[in-house]
N, C-alpha and C. Protein backbone atom coordinates (compact mmCIF):
# COMPACT_ATOMS: atom_id res chain seq x y z
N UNK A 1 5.57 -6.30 -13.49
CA UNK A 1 5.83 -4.95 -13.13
C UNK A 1 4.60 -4.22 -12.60
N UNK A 2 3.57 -4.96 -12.23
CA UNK A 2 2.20 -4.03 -11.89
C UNK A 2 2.40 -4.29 -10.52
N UNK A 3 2.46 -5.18 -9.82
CA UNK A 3 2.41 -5.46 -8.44
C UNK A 3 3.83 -5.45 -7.90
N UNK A 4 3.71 -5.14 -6.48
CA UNK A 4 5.10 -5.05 -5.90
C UNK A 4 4.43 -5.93 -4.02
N UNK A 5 5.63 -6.66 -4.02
CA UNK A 5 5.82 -7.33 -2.60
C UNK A 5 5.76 -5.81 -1.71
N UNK A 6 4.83 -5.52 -0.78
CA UNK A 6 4.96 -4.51 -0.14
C UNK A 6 5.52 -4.76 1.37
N UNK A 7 5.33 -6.05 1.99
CA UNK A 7 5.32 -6.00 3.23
C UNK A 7 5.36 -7.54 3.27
N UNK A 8 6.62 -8.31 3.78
CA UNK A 8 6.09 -9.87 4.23
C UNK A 8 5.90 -9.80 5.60
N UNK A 9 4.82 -10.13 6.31
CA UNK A 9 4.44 -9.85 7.93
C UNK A 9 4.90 -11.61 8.71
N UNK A 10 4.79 -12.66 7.67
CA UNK A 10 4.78 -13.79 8.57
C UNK A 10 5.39 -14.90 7.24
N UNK A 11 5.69 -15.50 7.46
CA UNK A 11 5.62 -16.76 6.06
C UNK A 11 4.33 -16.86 5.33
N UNK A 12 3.19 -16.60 6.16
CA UNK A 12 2.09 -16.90 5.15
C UNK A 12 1.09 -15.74 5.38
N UNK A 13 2.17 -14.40 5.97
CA UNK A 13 1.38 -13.22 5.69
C UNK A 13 1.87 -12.11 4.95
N UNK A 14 1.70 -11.85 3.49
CA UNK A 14 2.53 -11.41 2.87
C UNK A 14 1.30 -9.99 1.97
N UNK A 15 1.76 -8.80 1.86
CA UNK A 15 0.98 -7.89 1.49
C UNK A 15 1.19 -7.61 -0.01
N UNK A 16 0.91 -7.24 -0.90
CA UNK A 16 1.17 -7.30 -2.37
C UNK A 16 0.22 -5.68 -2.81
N UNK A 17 1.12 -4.50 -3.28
CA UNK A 17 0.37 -3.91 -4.01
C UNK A 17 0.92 -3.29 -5.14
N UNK A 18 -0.18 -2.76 -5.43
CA UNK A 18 -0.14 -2.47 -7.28
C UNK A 18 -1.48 -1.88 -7.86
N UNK A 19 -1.38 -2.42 -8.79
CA UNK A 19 -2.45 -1.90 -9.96
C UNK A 19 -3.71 -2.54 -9.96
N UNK A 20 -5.01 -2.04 -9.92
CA UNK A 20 -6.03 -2.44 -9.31
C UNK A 20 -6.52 -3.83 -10.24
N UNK A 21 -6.02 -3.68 -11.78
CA UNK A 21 -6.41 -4.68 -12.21
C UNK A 21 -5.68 -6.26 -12.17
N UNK A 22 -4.11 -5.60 -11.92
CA UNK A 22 -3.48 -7.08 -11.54
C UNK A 22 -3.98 -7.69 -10.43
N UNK A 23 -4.12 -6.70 -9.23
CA UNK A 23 -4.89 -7.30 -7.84
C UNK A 23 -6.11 -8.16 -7.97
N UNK A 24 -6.74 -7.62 -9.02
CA UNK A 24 -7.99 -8.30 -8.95
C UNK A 24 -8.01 -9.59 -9.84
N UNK A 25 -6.70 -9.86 -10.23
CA UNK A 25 -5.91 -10.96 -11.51
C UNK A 25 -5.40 -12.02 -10.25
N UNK A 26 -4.59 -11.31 -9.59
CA UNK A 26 -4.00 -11.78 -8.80
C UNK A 26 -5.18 -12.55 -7.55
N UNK A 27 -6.02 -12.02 -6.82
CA UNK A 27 -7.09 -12.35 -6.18
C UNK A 27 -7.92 -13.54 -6.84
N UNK A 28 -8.48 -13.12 -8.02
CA UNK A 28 -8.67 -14.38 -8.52
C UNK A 28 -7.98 -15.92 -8.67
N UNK A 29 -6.56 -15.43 -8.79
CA UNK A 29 -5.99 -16.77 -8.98
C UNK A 29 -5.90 -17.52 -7.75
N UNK A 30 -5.93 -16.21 -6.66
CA UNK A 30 -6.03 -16.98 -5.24
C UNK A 30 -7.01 -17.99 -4.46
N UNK A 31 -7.79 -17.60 -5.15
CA UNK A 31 -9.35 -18.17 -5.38
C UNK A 31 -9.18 -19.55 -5.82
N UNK A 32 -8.97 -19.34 -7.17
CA UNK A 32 -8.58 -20.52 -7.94
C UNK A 32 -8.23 -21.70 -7.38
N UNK A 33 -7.13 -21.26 -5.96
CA UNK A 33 -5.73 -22.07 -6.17
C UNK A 33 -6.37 -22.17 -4.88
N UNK A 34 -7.16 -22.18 -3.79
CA UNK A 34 -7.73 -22.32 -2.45
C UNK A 34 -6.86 -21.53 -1.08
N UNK A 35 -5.97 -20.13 -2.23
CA UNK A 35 -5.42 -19.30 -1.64
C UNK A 35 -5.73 -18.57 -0.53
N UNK A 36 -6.34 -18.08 0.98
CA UNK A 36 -6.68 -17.13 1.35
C UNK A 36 -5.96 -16.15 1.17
N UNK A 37 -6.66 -14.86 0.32
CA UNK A 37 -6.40 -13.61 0.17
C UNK A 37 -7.49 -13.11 0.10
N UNK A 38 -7.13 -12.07 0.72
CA UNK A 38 -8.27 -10.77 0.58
C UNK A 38 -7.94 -9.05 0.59
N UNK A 39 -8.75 -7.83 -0.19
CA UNK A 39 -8.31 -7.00 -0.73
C UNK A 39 -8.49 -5.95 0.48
N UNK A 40 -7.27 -5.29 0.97
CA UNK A 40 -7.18 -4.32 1.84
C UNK A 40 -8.11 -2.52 1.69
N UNK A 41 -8.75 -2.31 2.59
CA UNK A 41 -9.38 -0.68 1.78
C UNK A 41 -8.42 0.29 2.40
N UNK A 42 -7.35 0.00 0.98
CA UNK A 42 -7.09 1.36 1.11
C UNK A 42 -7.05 2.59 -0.19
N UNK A 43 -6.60 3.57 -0.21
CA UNK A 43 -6.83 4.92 -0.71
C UNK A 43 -5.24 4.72 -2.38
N UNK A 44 -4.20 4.44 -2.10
CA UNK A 44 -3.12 4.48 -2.65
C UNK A 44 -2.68 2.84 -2.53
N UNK A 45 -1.36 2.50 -3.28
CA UNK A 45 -0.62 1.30 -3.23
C UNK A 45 0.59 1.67 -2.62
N UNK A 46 0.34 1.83 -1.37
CA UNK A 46 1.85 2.19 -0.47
C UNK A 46 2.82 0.70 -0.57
N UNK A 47 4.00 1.46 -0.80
CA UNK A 47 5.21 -0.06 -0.75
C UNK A 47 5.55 -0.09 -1.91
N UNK A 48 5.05 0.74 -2.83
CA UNK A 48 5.13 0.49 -4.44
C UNK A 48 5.32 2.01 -5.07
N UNK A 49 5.98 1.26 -6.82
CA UNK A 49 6.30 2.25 -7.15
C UNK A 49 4.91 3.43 -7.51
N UNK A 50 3.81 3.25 -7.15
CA UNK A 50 3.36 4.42 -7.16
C UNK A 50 3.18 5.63 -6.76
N UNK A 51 3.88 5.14 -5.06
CA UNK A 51 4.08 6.44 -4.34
C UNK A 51 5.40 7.01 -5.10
N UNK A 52 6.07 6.74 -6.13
CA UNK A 52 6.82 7.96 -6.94
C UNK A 52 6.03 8.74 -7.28
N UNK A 53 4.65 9.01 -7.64
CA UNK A 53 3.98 10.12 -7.91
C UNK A 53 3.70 11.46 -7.36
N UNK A 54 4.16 10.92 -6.06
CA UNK A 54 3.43 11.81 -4.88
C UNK A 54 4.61 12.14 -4.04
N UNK A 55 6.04 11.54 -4.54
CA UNK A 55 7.20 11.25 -3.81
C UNK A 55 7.52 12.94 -3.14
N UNK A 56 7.64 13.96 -4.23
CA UNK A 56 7.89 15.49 -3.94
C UNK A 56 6.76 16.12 -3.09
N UNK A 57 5.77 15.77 -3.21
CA UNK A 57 4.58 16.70 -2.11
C UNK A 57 4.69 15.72 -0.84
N UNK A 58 4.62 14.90 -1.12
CA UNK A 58 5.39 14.19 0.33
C UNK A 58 6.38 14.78 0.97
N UNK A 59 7.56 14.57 0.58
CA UNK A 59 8.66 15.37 0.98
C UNK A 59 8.09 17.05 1.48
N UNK A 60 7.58 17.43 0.28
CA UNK A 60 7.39 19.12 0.62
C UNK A 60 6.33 18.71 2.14
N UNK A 61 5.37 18.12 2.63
CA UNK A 61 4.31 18.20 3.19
C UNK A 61 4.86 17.78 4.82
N UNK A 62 5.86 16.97 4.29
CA UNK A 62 6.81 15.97 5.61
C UNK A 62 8.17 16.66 6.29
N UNK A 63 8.52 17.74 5.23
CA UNK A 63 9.79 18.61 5.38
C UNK A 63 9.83 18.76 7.13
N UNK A 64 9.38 19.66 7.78
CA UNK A 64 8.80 20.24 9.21
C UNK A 64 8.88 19.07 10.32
N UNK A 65 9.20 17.76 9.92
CA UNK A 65 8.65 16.57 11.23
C UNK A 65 9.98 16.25 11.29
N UNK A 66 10.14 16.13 12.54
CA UNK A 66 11.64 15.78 13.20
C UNK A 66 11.39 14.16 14.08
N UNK A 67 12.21 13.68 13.86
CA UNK A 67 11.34 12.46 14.97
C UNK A 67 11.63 12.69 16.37
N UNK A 68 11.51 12.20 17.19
CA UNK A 68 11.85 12.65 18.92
C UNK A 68 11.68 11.14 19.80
């Protein structure tokens, strides 16, 4: 329940986020296992349930955008 499948881009390009310490659980094992992975810089774990935190100021901040 810490990590969430965020994005599969290819069969062997697949994005994973979550909780900084499973990532870095998870990274390791990739290591381990002669996995290439490597850790994205970003700010939040978009794709996951953490953007429920932020889900309402989102909405409030996004209300105004229409697409075209």
């Amino acid at each position: 329940g810490r990590l969430t499948v965020a994005v599969v881009n290819a069969p062997g390009s697949v994005v994973v986020s979550g909780d900084l310490d499973a990532l870095e659980e998870l990274l390791a094992a990739c290591e381990a296992e002669g996995i290439r992975a490597r850790r994205l810089p970003v700010n939040y774990a978009a794709h996951s349930v953490q953007v429920e935190a932020i889900r309402e100021q989102l909405l409030t901040d996004l209300a105004g955008i229409e697409p075209r």
